[in-house]
N, C-alpha and C. Protein backbone atom coordinates (compact mmCIF):
# COMPACT_ATOMS: atom_id res chain seq x y z
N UNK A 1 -117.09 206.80 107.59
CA UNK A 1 -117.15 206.13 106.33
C UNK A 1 -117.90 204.79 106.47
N UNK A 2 -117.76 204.47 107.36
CA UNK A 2 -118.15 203.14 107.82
C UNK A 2 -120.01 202.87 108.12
N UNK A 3 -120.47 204.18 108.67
CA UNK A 3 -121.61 204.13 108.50
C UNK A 3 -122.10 204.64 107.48
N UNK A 4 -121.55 205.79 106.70
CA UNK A 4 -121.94 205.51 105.34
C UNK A 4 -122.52 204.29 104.43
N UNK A 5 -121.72 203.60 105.13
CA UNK A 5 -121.80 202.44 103.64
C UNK A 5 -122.82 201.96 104.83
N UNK A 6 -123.17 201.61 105.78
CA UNK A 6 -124.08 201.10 106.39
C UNK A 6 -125.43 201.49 105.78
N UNK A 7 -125.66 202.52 106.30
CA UNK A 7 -126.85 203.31 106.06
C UNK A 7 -127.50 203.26 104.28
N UNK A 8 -126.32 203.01 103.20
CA UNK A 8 -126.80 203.10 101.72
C UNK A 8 -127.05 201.26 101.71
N UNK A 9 -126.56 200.58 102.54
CA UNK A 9 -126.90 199.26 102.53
C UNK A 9 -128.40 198.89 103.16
N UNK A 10 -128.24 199.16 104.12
CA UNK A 10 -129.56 199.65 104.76
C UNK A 10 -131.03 199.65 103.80
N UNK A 11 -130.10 200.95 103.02
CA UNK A 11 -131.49 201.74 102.33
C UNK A 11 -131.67 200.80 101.19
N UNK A 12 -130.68 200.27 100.91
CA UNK A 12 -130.23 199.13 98.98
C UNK A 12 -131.54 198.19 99.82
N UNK A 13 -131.11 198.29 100.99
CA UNK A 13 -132.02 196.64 101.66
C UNK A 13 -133.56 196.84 101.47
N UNK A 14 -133.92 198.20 102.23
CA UNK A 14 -135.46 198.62 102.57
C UNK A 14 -135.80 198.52 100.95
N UNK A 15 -135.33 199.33 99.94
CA UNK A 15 -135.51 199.58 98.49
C UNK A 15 -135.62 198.02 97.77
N UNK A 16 -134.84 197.02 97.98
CA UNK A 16 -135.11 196.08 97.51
C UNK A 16 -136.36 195.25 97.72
N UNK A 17 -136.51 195.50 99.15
CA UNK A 17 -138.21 194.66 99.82
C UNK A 17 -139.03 195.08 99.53
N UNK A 18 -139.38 196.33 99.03
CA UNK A 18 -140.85 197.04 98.55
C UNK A 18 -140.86 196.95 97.13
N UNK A 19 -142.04 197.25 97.01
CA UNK A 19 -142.50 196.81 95.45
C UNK A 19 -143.27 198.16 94.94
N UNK A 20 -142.31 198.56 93.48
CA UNK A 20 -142.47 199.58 92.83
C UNK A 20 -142.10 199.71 91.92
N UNK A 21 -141.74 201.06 91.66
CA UNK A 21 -140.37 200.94 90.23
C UNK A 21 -139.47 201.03 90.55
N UNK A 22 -138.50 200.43 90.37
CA UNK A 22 -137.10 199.75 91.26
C UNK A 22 -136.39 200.83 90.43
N UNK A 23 -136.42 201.60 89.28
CA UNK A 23 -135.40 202.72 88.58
C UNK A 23 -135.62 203.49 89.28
N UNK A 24 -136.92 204.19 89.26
CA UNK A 24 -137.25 205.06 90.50
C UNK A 24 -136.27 205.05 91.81
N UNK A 25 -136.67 203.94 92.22
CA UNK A 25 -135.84 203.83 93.82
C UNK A 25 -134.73 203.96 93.67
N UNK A 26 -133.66 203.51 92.58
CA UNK A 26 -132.60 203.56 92.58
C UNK A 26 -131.93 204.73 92.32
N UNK A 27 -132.14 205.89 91.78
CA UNK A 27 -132.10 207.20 91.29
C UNK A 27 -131.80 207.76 92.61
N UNK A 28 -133.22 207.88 93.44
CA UNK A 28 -133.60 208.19 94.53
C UNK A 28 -132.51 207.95 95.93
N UNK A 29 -132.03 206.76 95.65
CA UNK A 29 -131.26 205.98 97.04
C UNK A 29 -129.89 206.28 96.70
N UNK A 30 -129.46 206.75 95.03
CA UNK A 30 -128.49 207.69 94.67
C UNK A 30 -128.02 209.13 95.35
N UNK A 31 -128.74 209.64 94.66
CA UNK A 31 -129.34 210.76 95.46
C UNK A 31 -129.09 210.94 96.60
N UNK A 32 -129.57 210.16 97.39
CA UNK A 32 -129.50 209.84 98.88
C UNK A 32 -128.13 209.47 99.76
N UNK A 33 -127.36 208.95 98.34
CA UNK A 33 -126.16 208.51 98.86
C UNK A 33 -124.86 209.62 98.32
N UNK A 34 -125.29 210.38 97.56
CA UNK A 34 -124.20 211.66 97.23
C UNK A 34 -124.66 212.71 98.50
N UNK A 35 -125.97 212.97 98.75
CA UNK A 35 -126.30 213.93 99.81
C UNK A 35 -124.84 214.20 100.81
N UNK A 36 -125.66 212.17 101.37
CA UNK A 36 -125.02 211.96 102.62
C UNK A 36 -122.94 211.74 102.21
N UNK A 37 -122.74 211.56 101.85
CA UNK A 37 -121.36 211.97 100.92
C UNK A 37 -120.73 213.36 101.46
N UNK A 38 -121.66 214.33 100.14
CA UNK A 38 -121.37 215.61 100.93
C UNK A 38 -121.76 216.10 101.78
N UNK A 39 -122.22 216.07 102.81
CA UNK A 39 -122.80 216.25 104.49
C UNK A 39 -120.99 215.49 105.57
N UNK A 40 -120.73 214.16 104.72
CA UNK A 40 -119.65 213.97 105.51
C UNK A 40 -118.28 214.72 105.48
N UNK A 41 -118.63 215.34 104.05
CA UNK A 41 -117.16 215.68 103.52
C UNK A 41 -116.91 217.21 104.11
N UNK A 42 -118.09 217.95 104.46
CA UNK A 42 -118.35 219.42 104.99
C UNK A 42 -117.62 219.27 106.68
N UNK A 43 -118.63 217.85 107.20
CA UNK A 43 -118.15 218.07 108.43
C UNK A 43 -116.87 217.88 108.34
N UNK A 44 -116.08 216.78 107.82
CA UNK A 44 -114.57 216.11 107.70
C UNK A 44 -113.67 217.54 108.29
N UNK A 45 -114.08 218.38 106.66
CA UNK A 45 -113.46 219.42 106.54
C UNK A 45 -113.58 221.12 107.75
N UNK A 46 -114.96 220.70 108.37
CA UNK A 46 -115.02 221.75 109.50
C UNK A 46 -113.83 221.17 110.62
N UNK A 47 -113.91 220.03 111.22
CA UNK A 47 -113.44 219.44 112.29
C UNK A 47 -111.90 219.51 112.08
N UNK A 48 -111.40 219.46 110.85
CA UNK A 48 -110.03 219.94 110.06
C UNK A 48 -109.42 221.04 110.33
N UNK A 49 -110.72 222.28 110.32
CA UNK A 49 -109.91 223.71 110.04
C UNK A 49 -110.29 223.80 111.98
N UNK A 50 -110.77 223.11 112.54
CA UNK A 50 -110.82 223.79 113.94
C UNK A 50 -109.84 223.07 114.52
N UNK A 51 -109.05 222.24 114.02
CA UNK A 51 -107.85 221.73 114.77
C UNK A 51 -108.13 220.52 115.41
N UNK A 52 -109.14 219.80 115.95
CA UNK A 52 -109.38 218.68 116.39
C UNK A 52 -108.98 217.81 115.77
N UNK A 53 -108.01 216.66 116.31
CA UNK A 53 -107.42 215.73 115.54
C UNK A 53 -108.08 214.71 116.37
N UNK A 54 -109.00 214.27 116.60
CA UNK A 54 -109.66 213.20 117.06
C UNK A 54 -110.35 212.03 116.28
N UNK A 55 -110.39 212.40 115.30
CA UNK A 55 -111.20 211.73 114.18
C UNK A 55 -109.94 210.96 113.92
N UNK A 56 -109.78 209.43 114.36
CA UNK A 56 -109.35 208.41 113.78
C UNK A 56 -108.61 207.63 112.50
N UNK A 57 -109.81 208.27 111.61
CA UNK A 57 -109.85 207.12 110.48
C UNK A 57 -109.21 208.38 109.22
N UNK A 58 -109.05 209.47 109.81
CA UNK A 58 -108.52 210.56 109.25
C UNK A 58 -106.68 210.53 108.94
N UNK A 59 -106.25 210.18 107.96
CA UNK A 59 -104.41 210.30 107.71
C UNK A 59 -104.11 211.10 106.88
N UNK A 60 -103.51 211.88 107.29
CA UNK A 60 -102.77 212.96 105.69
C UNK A 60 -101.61 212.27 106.00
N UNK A 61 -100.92 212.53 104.74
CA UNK A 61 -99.56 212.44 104.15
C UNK A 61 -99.10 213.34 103.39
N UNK A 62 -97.75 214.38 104.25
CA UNK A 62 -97.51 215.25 102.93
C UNK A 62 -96.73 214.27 101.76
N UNK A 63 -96.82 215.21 100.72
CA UNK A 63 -96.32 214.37 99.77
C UNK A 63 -95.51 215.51 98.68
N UNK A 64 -93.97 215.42 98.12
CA UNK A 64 -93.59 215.89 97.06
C UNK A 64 -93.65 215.43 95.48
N UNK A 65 -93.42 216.11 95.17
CA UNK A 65 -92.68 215.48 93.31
C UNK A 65 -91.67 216.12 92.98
N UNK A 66 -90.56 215.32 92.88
CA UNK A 66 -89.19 215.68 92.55
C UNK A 66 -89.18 214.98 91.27
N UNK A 67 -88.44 215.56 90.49
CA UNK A 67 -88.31 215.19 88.93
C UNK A 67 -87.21 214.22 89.01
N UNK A 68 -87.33 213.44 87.54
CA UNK A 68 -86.60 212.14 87.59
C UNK A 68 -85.33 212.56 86.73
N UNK A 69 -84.27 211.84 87.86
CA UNK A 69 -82.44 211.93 87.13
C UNK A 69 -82.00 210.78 86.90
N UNK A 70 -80.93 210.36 86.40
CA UNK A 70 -80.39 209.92 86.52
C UNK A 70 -79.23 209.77 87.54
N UNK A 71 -78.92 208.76 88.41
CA UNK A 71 -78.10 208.86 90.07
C UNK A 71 -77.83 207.58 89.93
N UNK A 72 -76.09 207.60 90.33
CA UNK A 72 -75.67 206.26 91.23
C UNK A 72 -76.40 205.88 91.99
N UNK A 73 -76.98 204.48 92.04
CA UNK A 73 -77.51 204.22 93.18
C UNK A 73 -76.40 203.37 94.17
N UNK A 74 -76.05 203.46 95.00
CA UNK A 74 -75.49 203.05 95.96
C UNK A 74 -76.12 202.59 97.59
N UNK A 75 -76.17 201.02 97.64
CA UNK A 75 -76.83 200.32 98.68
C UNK A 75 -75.86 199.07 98.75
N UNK A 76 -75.78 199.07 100.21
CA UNK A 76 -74.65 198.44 100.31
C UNK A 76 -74.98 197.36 101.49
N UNK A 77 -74.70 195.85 101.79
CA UNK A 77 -75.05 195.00 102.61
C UNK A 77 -74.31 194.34 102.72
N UNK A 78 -73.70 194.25 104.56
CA UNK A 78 -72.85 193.20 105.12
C UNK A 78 -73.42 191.95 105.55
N UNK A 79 -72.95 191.22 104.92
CA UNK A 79 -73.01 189.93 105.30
C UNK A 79 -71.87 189.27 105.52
N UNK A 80 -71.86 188.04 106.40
CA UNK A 80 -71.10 186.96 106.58
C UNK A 80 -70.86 185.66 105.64
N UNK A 81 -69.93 185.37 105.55
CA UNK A 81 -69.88 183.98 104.51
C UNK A 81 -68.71 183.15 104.45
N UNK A 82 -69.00 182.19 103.64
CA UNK A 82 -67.68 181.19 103.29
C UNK A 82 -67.66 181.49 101.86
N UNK A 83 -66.65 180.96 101.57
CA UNK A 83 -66.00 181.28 100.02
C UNK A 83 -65.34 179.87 99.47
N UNK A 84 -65.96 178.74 98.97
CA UNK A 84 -64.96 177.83 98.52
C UNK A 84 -65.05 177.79 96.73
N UNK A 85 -64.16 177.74 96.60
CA UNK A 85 -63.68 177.62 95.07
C UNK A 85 -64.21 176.35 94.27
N UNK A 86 -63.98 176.75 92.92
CA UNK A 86 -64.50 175.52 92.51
C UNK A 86 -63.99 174.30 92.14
N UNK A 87 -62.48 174.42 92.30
CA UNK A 87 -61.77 173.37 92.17
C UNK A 87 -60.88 173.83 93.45
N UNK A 88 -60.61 172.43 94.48
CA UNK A 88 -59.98 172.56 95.54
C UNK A 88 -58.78 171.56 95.18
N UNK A 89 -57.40 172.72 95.33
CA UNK A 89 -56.30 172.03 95.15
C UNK A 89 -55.38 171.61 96.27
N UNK A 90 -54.46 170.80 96.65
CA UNK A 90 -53.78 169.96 97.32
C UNK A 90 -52.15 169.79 97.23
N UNK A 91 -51.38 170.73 97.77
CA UNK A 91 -50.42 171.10 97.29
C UNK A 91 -49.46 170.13 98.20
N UNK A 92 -48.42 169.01 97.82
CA UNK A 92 -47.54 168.49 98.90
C UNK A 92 -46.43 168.39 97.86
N UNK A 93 -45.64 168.43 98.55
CA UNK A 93 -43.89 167.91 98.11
C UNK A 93 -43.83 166.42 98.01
N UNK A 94 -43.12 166.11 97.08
CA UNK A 94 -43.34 164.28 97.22
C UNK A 94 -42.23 164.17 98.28
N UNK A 95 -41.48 164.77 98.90
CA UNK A 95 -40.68 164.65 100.10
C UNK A 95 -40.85 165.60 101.33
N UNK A 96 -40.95 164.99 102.54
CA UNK A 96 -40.97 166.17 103.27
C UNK A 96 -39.71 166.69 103.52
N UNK A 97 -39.41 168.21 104.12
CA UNK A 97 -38.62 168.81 104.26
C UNK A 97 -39.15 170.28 104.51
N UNK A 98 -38.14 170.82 104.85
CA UNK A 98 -38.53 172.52 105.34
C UNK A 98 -38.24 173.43 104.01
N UNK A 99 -39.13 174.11 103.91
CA UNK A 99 -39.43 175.04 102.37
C UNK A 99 -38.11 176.11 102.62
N UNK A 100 -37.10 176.00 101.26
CA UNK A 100 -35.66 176.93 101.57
C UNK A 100 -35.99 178.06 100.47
N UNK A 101 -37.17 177.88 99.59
CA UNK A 101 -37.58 178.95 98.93
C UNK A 101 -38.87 179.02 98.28
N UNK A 102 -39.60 180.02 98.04
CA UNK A 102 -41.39 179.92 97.71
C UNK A 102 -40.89 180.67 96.51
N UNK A 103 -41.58 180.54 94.94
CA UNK A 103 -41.18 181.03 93.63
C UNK A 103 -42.51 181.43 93.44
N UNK A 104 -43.27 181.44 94.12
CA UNK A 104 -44.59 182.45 93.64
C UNK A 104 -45.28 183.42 95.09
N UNK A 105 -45.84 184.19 95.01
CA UNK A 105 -46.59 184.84 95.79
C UNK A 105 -48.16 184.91 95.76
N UNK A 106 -48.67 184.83 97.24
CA UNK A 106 -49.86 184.88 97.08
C UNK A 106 -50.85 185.40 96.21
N UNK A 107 -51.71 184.79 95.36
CA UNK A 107 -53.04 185.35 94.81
C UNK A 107 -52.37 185.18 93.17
N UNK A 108 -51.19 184.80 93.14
CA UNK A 108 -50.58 184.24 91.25
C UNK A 108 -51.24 183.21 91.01
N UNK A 109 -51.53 183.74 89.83
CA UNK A 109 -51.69 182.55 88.67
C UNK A 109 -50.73 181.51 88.34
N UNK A 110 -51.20 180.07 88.94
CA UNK A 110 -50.47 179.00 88.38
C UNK A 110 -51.12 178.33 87.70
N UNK A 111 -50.18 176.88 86.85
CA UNK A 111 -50.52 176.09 85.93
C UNK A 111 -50.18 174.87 86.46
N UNK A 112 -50.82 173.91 86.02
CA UNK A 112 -50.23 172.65 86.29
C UNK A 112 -48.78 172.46 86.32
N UNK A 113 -47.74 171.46 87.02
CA UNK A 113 -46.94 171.29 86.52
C UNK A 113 -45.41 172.45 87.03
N UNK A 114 -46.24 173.79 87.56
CA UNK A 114 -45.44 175.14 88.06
C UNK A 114 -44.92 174.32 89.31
N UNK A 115 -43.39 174.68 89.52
CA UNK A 115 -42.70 174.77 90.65
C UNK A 115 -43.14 175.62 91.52
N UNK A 116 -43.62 175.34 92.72
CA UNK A 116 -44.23 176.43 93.41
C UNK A 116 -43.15 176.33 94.45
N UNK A 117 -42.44 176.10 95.17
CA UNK A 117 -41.60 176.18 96.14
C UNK A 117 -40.07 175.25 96.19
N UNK A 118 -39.23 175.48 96.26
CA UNK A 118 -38.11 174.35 96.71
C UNK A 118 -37.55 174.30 98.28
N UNK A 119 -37.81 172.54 98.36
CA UNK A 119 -37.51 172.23 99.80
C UNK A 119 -35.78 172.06 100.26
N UNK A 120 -35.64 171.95 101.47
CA UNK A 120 -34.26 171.89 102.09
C UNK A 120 -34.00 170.39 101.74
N UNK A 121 -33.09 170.11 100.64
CA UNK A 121 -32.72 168.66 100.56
C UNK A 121 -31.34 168.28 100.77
N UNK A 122 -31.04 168.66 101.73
CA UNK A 122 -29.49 167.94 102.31
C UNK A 122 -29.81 166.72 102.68
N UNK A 123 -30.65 166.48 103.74
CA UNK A 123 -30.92 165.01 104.08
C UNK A 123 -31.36 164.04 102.84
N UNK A 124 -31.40 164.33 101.82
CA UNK A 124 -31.99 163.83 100.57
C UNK A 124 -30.57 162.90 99.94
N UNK A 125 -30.10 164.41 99.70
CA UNK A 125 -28.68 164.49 99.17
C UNK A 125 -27.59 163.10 99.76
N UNK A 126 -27.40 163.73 101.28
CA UNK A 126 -26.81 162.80 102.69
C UNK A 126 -27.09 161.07 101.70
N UNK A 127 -28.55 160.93 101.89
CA UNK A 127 -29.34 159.61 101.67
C UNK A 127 -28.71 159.36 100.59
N UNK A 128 -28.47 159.69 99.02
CA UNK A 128 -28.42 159.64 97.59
C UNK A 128 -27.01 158.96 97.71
N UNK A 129 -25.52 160.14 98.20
CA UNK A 129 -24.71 159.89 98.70
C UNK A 129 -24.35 158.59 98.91
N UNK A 130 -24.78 157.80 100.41
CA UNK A 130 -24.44 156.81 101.28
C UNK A 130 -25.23 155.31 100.37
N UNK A 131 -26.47 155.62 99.51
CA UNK A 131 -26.71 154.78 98.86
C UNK A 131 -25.78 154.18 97.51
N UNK A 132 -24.86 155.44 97.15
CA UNK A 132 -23.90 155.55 95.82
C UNK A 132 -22.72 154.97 96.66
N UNK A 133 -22.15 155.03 97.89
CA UNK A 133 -21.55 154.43 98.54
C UNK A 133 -21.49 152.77 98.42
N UNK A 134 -22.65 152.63 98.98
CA UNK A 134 -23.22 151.25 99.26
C UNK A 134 -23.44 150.85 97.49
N UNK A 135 -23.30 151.11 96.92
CA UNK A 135 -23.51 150.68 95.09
C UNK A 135 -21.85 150.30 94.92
N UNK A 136 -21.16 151.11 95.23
CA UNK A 136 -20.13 150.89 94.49
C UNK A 136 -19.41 149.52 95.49
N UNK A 137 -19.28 149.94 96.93
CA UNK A 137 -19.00 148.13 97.93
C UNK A 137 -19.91 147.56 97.13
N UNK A 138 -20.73 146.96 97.04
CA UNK A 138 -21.47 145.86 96.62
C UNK A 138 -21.30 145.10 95.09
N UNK A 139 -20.98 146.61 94.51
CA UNK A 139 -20.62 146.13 92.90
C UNK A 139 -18.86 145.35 92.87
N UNK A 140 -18.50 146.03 94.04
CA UNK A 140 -16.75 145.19 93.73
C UNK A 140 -16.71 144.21 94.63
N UNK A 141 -17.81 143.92 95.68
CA UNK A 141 -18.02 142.39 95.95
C UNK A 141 -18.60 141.44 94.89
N UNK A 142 -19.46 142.22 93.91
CA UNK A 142 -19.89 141.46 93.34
C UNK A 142 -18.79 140.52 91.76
N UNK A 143 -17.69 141.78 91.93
CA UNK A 143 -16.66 141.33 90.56
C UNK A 143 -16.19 140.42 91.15
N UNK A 144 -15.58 140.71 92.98
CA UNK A 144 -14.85 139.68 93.47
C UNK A 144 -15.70 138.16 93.11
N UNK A 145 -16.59 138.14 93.44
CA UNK A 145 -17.42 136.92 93.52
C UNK A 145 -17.41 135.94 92.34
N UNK A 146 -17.91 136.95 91.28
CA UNK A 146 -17.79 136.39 89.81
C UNK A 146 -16.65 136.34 89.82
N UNK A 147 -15.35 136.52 89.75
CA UNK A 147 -13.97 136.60 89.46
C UNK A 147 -13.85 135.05 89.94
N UNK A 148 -14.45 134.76 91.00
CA UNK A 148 -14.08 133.17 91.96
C UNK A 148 -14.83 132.17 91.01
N UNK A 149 -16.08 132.94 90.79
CA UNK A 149 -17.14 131.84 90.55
C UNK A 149 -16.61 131.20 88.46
N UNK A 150 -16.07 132.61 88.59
CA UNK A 150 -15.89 131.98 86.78
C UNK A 150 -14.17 131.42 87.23
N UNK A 151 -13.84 131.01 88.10
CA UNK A 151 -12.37 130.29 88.18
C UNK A 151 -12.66 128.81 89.00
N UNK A 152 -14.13 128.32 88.76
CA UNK A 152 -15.12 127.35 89.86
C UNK A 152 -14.17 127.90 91.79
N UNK A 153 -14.27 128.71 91.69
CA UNK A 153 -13.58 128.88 93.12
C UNK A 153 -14.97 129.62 94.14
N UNK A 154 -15.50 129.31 95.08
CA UNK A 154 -16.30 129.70 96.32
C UNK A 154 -17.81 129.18 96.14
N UNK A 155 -18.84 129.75 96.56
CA UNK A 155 -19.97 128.98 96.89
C UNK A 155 -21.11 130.17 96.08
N UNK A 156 -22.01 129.15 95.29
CA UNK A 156 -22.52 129.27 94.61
C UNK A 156 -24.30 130.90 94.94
N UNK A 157 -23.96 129.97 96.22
CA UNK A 157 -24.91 131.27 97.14
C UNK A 157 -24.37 132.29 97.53
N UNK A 158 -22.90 132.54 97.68
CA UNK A 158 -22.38 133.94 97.95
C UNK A 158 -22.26 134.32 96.08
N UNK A 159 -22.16 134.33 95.66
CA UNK A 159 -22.04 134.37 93.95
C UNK A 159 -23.62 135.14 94.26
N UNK A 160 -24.31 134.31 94.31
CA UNK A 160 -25.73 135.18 93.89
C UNK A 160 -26.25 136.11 94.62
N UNK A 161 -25.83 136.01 95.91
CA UNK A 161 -26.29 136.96 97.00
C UNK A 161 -25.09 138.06 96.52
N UNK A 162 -24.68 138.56 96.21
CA UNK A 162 -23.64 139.60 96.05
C UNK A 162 -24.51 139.81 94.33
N UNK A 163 -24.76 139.25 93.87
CA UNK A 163 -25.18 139.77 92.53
C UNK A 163 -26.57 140.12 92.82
N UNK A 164 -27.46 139.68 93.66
CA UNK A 164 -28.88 139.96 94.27
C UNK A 164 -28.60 141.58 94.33
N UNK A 165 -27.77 141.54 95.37
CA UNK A 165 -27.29 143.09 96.25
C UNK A 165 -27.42 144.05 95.54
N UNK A 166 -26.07 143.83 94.58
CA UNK A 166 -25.37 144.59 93.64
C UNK A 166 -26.68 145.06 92.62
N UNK A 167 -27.76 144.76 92.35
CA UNK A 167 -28.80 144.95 91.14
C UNK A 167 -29.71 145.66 92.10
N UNK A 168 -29.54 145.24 92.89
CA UNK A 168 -31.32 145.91 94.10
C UNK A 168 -30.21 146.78 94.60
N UNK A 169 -29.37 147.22 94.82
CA UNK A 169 -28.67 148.45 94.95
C UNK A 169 -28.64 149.77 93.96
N UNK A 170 -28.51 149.36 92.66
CA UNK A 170 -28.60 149.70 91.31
C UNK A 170 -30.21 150.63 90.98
N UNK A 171 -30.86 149.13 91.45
CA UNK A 171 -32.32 149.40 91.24
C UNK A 171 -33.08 150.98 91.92
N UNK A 172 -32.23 151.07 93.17
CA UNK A 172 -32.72 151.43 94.30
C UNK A 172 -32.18 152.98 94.31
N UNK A 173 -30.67 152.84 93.59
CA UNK A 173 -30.30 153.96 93.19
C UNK A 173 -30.54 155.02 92.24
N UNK A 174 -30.63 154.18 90.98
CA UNK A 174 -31.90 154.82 90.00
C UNK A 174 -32.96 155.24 90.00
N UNK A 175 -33.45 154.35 90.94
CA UNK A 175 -35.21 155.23 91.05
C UNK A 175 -34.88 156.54 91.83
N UNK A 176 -33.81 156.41 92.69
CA UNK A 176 -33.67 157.40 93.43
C UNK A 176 -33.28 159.30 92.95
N UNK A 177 -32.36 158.57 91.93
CA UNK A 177 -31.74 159.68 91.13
C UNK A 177 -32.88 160.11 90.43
N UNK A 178 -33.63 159.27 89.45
CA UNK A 178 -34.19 159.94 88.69
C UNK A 178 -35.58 160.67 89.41
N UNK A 179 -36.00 160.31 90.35
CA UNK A 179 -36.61 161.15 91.36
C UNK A 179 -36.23 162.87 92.23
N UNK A 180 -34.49 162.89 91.75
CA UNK A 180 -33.91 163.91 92.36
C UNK A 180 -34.85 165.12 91.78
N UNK A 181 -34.52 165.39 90.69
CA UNK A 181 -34.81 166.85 90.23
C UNK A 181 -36.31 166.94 90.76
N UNK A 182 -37.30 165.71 90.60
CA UNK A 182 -38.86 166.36 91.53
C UNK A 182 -39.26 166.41 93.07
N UNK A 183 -38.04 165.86 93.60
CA UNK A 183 -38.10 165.94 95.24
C UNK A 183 -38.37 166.78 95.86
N UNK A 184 -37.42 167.91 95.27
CA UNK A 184 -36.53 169.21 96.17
C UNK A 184 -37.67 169.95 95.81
N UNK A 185 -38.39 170.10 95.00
CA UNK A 185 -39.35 170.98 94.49
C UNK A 185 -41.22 170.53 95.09
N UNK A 186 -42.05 171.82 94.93
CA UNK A 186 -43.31 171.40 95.39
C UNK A 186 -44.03 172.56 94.07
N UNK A 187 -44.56 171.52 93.43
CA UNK A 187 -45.32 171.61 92.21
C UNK A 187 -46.89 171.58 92.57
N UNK A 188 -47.61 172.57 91.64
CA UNK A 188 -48.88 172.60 91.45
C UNK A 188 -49.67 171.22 90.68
């Protein structure tokens, strides 16, 4: 094929340098170039049926036609990856302690605000206890005190330090209590 096109280039070349009627020549160098065409296509096809597969530039491909269906297509690709979500949540107990029960199971739907687990709060409890302890000594030092102080009887700094106590005991207890019911629990 390759000298094909050589040889009609060739001839395009010689045909262009001489001077004549250039329709003429071109007809002619036509001509010349279907000849040589079929001269290649005879041999192609002899060297074919005698079995010689030497010729190079020579590829068949069989080829079918199967009619068109409709088919699952199914193609399938492993890959490796990470997976992060689009909101990353942060789950802690406002107390630590050891989890005495989980109220949801993996892969549930929660909401803000959901109890997701309750913790072991004895030591909580213990604490709440010994502080309600310490409230109630402090509050009947503190009557004793006033009891003196409104009869002008004892010192003016034990009077206030017992009433200091007695309120930051109070204080300390309240926040505490009203903290109970969200302790024990670990919320979304």
């Amino acid at each position: 094929m390759k000298k094909l096109v050589l040889i009609i280039f060739i001839t395009g070349l010689i045909a262009s340098c001489g001077s004549g009627d250039k329709k003429a020549k071109l007809e002619k160098l036509k001509q010349q170039s279907s000849d040589l065409l079929e001269q290649i296509k005879k041999l192609e096809d002899e060297i074919a049926l005698s079995g010689d597969t030497t010729i190079s530039n020579i590829k068949t491909k069989d080829i079918s036609i199967k009619p068109i269906t409709f088919e699952t297509f199914k193609h399938f690709i492993d890959v490796q990856g990470r997976i992060d979500g689009d909101e990353n949540v942060t789950v802690s107990g406002k107390m630590a302690g050891a989890v005495d029960r989980i109220l949801v199971n993996e892969g549930d739907e929660v909401s803000e605000g959901q109890v997701l687990a309750e913790l072991d709060n004895s030591v909580f409890k213990q604490s709440l206890e010994e502080l309600k302890n310490a409230l109630a000594f402090a509050s009947d030092v503190y009557e004793k005190q006033k009891n003196l102080w409104d009869q002008k009887i004892g010192i003016e700094i034990q009077f206030l330090s017992a009433k200091n106590n007695k309120e930051s005991l109070e204080k300390n207890f309240n926040s505490k209590k009203n903290k109970w019911s969200f302790q024990n629990k670990i919320t979304h």
